[in-house]
PDB file of N, CA and C in Angstrom:
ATOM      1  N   UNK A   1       0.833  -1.185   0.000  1.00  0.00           N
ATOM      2  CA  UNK A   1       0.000   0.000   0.000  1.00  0.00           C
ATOM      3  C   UNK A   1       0.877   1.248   0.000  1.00  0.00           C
ATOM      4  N   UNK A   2       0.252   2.757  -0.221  1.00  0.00           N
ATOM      5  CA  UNK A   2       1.210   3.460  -0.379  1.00  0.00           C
ATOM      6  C   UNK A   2      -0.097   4.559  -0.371  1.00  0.00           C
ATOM      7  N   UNK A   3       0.561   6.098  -0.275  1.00  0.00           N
ATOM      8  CA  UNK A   3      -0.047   6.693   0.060  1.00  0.00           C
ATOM      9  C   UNK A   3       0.456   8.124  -0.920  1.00  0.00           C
ATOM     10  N   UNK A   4      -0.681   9.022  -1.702  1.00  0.00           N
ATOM     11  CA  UNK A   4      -0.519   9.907  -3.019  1.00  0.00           C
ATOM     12  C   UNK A   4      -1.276  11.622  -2.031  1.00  0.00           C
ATOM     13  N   UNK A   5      -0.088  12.003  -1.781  1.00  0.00           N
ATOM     14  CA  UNK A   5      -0.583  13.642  -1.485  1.00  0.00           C
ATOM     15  C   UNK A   5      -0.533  14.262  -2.971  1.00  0.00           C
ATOM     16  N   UNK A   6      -1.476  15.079  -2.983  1.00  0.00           N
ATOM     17  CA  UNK A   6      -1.720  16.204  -4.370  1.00  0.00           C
ATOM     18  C   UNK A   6      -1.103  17.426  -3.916  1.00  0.00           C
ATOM     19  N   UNK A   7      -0.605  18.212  -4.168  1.00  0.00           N
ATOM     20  CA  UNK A   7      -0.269  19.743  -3.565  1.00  0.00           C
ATOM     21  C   UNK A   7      -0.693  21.024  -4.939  1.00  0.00           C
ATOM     22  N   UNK A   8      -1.366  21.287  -5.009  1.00  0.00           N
ATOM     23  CA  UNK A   8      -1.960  22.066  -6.089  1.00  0.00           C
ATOM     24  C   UNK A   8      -1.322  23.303  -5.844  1.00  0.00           C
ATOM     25  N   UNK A   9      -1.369  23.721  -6.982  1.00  0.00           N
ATOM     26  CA  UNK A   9      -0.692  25.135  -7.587  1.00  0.00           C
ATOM     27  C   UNK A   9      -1.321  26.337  -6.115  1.00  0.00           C
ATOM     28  N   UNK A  10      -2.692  26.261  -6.209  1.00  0.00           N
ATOM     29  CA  UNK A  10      -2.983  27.331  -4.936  1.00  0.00           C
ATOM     30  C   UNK A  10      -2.860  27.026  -3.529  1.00  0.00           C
ATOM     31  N   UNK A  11      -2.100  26.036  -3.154  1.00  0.00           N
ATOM     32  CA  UNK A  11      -1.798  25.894  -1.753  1.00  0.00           C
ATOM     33  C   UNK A  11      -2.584  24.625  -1.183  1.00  0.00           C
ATOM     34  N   UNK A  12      -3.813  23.884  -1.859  1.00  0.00           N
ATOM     35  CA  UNK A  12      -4.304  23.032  -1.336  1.00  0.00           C
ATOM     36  C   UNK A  12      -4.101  21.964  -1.349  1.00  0.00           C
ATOM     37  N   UNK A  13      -4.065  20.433  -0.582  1.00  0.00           N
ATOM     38  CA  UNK A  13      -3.214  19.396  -0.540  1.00  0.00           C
ATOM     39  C   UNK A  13      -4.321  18.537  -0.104  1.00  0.00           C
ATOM     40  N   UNK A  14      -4.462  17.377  -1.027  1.00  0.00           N
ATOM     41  CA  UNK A  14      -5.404  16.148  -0.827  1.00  0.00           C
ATOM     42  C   UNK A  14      -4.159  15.114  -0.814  1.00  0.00           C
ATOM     43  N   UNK A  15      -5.051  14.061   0.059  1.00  0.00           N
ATOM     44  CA  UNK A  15      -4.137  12.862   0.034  1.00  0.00           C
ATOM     45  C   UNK A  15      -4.839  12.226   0.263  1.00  0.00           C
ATOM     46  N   UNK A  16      -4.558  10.880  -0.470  1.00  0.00           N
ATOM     47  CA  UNK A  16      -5.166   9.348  -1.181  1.00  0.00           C
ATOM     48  C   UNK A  16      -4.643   8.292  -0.208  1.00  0.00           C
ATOM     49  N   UNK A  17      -5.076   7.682   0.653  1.00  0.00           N
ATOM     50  CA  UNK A  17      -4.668   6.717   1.441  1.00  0.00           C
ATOM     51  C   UNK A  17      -4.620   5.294   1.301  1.00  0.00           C
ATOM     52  N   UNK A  18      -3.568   4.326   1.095  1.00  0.00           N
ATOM     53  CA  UNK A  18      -4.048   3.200   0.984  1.00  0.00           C
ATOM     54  C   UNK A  18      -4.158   2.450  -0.234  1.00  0.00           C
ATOM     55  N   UNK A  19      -3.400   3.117  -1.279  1.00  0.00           N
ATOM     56  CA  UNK A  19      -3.795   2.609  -2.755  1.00  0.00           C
ATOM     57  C   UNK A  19      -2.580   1.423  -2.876  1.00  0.00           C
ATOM     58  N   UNK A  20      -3.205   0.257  -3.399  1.00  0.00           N
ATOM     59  CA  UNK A  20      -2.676  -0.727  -3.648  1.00  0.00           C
ATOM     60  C   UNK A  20      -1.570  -0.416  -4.358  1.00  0.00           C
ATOM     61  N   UNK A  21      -0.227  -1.330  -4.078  1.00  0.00           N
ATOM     62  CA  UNK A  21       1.233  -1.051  -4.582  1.00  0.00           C
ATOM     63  C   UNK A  21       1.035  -1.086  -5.963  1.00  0.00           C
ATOM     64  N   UNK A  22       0.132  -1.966  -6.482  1.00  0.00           N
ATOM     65  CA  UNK A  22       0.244  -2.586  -8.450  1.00  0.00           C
ATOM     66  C   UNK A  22      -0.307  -1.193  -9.032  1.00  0.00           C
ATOM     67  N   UNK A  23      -1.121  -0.483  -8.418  1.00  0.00           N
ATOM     68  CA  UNK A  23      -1.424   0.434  -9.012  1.00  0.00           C
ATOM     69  C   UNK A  23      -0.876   2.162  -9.389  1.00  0.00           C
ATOM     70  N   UNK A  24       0.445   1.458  -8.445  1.00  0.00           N
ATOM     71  CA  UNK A  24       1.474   3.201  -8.618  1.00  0.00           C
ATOM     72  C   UNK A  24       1.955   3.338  -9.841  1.00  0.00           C
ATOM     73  N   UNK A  25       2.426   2.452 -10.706  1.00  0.00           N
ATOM     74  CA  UNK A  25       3.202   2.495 -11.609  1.00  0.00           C
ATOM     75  C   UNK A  25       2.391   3.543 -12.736  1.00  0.00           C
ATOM     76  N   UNK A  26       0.599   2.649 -12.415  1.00  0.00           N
ATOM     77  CA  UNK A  26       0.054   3.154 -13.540  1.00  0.00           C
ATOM     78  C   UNK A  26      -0.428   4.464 -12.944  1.00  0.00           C
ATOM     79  N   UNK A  27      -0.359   5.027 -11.960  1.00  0.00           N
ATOM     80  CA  UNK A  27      -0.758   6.725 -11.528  1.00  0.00           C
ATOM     81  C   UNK A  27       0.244   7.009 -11.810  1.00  0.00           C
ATOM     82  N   UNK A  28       1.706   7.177 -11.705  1.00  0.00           N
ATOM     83  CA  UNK A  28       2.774   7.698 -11.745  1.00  0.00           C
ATOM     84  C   UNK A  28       3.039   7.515 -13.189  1.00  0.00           C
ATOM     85  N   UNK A  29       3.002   6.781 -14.300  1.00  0.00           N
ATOM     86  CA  UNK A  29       2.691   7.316 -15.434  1.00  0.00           C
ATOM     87  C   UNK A  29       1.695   8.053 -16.356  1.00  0.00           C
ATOM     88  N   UNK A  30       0.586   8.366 -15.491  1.00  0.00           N
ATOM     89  CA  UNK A  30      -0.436   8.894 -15.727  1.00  0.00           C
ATOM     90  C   UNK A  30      -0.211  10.991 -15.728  1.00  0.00           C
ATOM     91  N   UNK A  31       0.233  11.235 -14.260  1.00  0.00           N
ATOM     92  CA  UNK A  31       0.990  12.466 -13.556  1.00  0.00           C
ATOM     93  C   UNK A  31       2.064  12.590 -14.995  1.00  0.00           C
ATOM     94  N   UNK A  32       2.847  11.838 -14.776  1.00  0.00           N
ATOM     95  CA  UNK A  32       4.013  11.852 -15.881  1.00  0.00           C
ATOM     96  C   UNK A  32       3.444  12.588 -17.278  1.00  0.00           C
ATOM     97  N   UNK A  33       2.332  11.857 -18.092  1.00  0.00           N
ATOM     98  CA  UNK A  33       2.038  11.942 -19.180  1.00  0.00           C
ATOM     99  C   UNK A  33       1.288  13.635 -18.590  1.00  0.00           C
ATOM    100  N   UNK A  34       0.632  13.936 -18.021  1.00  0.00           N
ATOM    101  CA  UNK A  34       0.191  15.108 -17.827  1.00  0.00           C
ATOM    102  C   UNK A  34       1.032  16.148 -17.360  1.00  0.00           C
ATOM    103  N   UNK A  35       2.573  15.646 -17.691  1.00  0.00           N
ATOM    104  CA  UNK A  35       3.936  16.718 -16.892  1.00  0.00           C
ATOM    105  C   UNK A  35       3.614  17.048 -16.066  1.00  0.00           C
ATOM    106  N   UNK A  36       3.309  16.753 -14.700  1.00  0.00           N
ATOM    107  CA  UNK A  36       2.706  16.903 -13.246  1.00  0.00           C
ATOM    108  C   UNK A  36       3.692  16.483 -12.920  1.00  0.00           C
ATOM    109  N   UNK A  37       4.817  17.060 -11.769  1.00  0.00           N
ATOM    110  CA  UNK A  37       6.183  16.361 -11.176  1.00  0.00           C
ATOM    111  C   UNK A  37       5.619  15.355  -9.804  1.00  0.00           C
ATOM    112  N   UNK A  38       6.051  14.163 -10.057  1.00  0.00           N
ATOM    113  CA  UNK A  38       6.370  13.080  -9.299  1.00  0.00           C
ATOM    114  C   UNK A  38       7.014  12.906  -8.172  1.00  0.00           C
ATOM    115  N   UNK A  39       7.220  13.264  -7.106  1.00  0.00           N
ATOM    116  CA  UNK A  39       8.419  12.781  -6.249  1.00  0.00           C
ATOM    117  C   UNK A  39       8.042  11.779  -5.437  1.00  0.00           C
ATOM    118  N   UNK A  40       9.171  10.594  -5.334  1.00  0.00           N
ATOM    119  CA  UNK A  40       8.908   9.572  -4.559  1.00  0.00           C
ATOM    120  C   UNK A  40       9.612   9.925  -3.302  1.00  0.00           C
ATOM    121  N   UNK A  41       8.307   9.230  -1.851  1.00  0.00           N
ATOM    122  CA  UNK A  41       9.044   9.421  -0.573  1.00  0.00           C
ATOM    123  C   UNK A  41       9.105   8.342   0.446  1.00  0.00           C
ATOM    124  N   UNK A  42      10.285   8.071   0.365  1.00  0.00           N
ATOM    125  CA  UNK A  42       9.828   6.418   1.107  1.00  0.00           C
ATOM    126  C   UNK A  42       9.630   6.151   2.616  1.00  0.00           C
ATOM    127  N   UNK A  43      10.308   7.700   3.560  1.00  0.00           N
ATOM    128  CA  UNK A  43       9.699   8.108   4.769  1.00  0.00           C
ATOM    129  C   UNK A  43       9.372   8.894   4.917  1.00  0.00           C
ATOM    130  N   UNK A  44       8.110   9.130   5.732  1.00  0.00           N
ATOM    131  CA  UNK A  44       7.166  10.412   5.923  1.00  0.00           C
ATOM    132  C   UNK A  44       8.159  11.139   6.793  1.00  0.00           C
ATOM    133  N   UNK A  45       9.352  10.386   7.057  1.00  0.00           N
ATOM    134  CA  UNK A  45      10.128  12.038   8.041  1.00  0.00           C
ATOM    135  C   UNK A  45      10.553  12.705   7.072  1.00  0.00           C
ATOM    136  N   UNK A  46      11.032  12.394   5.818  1.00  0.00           N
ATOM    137  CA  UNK A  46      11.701  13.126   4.894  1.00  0.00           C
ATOM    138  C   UNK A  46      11.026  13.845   3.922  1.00  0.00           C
ATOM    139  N   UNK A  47       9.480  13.795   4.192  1.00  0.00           N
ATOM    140  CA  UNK A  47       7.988  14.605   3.325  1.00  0.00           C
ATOM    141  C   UNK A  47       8.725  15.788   3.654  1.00  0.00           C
ATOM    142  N   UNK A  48       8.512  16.614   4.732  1.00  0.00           N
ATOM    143  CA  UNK A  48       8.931  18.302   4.815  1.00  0.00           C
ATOM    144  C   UNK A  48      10.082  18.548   3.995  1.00  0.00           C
ATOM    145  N   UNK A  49      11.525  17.936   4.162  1.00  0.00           N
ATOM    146  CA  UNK A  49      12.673  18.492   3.048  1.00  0.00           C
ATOM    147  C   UNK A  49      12.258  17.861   1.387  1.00  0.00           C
ATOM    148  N   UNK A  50      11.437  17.238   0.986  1.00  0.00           N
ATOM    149  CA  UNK A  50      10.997  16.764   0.118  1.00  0.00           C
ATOM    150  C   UNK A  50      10.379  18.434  -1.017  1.00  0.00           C
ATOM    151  N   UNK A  51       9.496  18.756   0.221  1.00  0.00           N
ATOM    152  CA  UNK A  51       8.558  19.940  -0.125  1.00  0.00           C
ATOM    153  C   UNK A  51       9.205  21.355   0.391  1.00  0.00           C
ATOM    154  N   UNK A  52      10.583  21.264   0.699  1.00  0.00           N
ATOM    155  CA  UNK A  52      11.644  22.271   1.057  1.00  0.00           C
ATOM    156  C   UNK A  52      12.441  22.632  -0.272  1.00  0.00           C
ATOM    157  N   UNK A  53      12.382  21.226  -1.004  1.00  0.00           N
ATOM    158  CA  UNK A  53      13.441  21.339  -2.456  1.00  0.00           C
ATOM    159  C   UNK A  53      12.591  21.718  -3.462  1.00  0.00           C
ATOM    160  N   UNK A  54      11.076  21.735  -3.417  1.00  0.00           N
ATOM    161  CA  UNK A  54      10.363  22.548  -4.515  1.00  0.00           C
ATOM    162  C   UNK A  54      10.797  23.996  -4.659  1.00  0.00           C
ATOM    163  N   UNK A  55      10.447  23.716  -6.529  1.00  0.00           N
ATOM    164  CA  UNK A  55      10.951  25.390  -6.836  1.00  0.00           C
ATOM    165  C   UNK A  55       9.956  26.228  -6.677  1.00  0.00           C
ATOM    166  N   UNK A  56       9.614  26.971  -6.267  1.00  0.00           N
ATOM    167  CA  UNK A  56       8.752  28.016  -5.990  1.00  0.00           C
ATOM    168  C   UNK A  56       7.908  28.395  -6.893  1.00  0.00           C
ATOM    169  N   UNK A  57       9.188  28.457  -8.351  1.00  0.00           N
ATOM    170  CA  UNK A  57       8.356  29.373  -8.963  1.00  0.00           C
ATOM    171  C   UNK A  57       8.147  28.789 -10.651  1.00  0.00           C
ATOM    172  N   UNK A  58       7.716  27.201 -10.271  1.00  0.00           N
ATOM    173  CA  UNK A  58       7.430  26.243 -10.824  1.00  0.00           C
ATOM    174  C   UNK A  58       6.296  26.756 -12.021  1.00  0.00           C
ATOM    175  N   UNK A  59       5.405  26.493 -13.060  1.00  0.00           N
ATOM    176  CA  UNK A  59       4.657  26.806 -13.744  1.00  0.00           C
ATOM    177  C   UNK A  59       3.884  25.882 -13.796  1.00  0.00           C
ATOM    178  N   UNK A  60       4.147  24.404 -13.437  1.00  0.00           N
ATOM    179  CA  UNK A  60       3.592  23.145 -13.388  1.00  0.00           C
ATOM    180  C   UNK A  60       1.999  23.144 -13.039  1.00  0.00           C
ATOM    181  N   UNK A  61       1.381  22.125 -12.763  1.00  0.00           N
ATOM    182  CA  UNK A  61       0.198  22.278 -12.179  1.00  0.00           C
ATOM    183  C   UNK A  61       0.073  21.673 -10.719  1.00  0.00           C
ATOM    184  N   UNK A  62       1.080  21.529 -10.106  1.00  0.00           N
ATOM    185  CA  UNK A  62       1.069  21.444  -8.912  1.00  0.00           C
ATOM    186  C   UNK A  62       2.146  20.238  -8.556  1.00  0.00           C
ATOM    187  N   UNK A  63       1.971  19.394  -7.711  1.00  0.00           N
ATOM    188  CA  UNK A  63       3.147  18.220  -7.287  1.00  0.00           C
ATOM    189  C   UNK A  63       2.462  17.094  -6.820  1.00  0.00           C
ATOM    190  N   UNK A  64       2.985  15.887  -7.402  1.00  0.00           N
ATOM    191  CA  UNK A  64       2.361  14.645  -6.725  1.00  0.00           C
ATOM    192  C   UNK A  64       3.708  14.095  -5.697  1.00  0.00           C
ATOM    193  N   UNK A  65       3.508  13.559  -4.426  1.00  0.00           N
ATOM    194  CA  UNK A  65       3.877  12.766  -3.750  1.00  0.00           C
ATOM    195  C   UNK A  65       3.709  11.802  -3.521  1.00  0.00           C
ATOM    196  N   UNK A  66       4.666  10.510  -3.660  1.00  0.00           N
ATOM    197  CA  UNK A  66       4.127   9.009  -3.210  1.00  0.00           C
ATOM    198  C   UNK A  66       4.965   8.556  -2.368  1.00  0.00           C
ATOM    199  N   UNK A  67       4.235   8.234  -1.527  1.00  0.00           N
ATOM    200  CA  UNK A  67       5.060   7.513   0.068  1.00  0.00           C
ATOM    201  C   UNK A  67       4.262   6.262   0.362  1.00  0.00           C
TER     202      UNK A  67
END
C-alpha cells in the first residue's frame, strides 16, 4: 500500500490513502504523461525536506507525492 498527497498550484493538498502497490506504476505514469512532477518518498520524516526542495516558482500544475 502506499499513500498519493496532491499539492496544487494554490496551496491546497489532498491525500489518497491506501492505494494498492500494483497500481502506482500506472498513476505515476499517468501524472508523468500530464507533466505533473512526481516525487517519490519512502519516509514520511523526509515529506517536509521533500517539499523544502520545490521550486517556488514552478509553472507546473502542482506536485504529486508518493510515500
Amino acid at each position: 500500500m502506499f499513500d498519493i498527497i496532491l499539492n496544487l498550484k494554490n496551496g491546497q493538498q489532498h491525500t489518497f490513502s491506501g492505494i494498492d502497490k500494483k497500481e502506482q506504476k500506472i498513476i505515476t505514469e499517468y501524472f508523468n504523461g500530464k507533466k505533473i512532477p512526481v516525487k517519490t518518498v519512502n519516509d514520511m520524516n523526509t515529506y517536509g525536506d521533500e517539499l523544502s526542495d520545490e521550486d517556488e516558482d514552478d509553472e507546473g500544475a502542482g506536485t504529486v507525492i508518493l510515500f
